[in-house]
C-alpha atoms as a PDB file:
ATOM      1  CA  UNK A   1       8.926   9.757 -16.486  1.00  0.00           C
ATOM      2  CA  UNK A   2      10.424   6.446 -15.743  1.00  0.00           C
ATOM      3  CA  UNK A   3       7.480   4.231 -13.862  1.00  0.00           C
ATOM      4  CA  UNK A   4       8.400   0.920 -11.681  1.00  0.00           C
ATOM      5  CA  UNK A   5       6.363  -1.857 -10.577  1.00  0.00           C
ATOM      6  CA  UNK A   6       6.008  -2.568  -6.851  1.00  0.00           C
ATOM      7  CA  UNK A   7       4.212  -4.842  -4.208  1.00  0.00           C
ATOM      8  CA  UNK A   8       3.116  -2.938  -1.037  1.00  0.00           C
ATOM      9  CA  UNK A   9       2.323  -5.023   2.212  1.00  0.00           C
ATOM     10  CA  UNK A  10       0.934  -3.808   5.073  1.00  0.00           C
ATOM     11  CA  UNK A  11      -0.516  -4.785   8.440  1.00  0.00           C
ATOM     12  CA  UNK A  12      -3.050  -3.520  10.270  1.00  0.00           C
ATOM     13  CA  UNK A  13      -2.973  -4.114  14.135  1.00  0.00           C
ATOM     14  CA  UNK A  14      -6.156  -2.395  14.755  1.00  0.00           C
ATOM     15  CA  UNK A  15      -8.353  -2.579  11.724  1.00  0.00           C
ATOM     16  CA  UNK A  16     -11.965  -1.356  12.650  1.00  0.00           C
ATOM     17  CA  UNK A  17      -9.723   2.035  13.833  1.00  0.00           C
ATOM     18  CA  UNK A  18      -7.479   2.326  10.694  1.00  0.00           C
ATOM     19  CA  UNK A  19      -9.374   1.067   7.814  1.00  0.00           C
ATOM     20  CA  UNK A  20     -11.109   3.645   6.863  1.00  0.00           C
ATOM     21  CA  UNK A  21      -8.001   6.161   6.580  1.00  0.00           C
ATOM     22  CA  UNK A  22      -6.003   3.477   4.896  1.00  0.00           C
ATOM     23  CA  UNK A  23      -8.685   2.547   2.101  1.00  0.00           C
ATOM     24  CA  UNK A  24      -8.497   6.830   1.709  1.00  0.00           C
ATOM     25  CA  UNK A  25      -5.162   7.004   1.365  1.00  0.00           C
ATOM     26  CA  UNK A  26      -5.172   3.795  -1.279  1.00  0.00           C
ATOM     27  CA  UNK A  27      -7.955   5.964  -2.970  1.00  0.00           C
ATOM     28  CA  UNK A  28      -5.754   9.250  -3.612  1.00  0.00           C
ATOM     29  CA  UNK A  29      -3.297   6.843  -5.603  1.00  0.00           C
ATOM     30  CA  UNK A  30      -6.276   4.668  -7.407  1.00  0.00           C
ATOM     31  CA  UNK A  31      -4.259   6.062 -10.740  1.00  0.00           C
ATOM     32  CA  UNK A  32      -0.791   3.734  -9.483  1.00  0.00           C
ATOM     33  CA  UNK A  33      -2.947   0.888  -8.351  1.00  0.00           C
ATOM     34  CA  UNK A  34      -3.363  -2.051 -10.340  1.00  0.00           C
ATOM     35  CA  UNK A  35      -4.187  -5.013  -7.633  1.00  0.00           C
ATOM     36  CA  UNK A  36      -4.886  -5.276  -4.097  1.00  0.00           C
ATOM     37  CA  UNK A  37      -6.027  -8.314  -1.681  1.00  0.00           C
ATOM     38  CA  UNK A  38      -6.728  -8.430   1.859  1.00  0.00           C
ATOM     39  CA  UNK A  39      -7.368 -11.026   4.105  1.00  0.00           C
ATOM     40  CA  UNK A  40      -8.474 -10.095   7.710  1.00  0.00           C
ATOM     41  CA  UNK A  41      -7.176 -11.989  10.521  1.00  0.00           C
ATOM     42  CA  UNK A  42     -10.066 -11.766  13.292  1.00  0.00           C
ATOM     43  CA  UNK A  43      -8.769 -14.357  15.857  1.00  0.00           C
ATOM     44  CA  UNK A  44      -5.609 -12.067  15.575  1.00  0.00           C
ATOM     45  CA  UNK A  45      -7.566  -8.811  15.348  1.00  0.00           C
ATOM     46  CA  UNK A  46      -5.083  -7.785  12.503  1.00  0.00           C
ATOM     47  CA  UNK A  47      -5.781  -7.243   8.194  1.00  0.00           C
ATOM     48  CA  UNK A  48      -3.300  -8.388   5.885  1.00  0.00           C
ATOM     49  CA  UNK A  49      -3.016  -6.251   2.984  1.00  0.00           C
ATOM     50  CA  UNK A  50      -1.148  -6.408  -0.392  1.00  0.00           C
ATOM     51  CA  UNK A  51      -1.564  -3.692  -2.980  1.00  0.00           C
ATOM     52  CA  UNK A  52       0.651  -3.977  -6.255  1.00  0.00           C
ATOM     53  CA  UNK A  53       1.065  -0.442  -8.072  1.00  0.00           C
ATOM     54  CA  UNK A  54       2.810   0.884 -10.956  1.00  0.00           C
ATOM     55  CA  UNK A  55       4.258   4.341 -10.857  1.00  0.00           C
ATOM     56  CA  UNK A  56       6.949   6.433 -10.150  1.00  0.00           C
ATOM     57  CA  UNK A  57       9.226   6.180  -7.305  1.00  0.00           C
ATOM     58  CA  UNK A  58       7.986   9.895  -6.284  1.00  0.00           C
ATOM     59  CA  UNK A  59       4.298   8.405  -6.140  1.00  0.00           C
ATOM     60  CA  UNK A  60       4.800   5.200  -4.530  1.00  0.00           C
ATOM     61  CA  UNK A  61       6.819   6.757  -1.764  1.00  0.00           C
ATOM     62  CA  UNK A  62       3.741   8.958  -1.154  1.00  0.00           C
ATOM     63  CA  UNK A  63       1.652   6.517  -0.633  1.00  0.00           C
ATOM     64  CA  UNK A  64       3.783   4.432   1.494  1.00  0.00           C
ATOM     65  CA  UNK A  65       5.130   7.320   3.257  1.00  0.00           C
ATOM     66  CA  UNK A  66       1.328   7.734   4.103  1.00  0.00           C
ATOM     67  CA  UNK A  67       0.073   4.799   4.814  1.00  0.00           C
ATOM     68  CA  UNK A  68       3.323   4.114   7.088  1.00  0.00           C
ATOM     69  CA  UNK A  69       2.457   7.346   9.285  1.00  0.00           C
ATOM     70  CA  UNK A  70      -0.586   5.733  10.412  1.00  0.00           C
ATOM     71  CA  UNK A  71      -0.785   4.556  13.618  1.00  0.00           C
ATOM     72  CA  UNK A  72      -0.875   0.494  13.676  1.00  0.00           C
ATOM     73  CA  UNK A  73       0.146   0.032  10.357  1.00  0.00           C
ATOM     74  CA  UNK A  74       3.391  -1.912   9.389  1.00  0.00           C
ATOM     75  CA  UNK A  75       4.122  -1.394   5.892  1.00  0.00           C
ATOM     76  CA  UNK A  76       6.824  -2.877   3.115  1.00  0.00           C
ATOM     77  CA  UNK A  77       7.509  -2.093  -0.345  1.00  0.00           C
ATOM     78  CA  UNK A  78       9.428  -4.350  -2.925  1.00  0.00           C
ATOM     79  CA  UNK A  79      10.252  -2.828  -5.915  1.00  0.00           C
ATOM     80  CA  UNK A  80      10.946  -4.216  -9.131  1.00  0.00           C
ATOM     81  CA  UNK A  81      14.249  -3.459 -10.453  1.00  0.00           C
ATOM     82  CA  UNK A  82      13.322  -2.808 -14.218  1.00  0.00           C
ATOM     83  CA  UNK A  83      12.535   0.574 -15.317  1.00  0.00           C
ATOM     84  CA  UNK A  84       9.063   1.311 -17.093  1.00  0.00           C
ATOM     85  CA  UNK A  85       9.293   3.740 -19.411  1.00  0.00           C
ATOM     86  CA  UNK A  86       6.242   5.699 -19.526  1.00  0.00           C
END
């Protein structure tokens, strides 16, 4: 199946309340992920969080799709344009 790489941003407005179920969801798709970095913001009371994966569209949209349903949590996705075969 054909795989793509992709950065996924996110924001968390409330992070003592979300963190936990994010770094879950991030953990069912540990196979896709290849990076992540996170830098909290505490004079902001916000997390920035990047997590670079390689996968299938199907896969990364689950996680996204995920991680997007949670409440506080902005999330983007860039995907590459090449095709991984794989």
């Amino acid at each position: 199946m054909d795989k793509k790489i992709a950065v996924v941003s996110a924001i968390l407005e409330a992070p003592v309340d979300v963190q936990s179920r994010f770094n879950a969801i991030v953990s069912e798709f540990k196979e896709i992920v290849r990076g992540r970095t996170g830098i909290p913001f505490e004079q902001y009371g916000v997390s920035v969080i990047t997590i670079i994966v390689v996968g299938t569209m199907d896969e990364i949209n689950g996680m996204t799709g995920k991680l997007g349903n949670l409440s506080g949590v902005s999330v983007k996705t860039s995907v590459s344009k090449k095709t991984i075969e794989g």
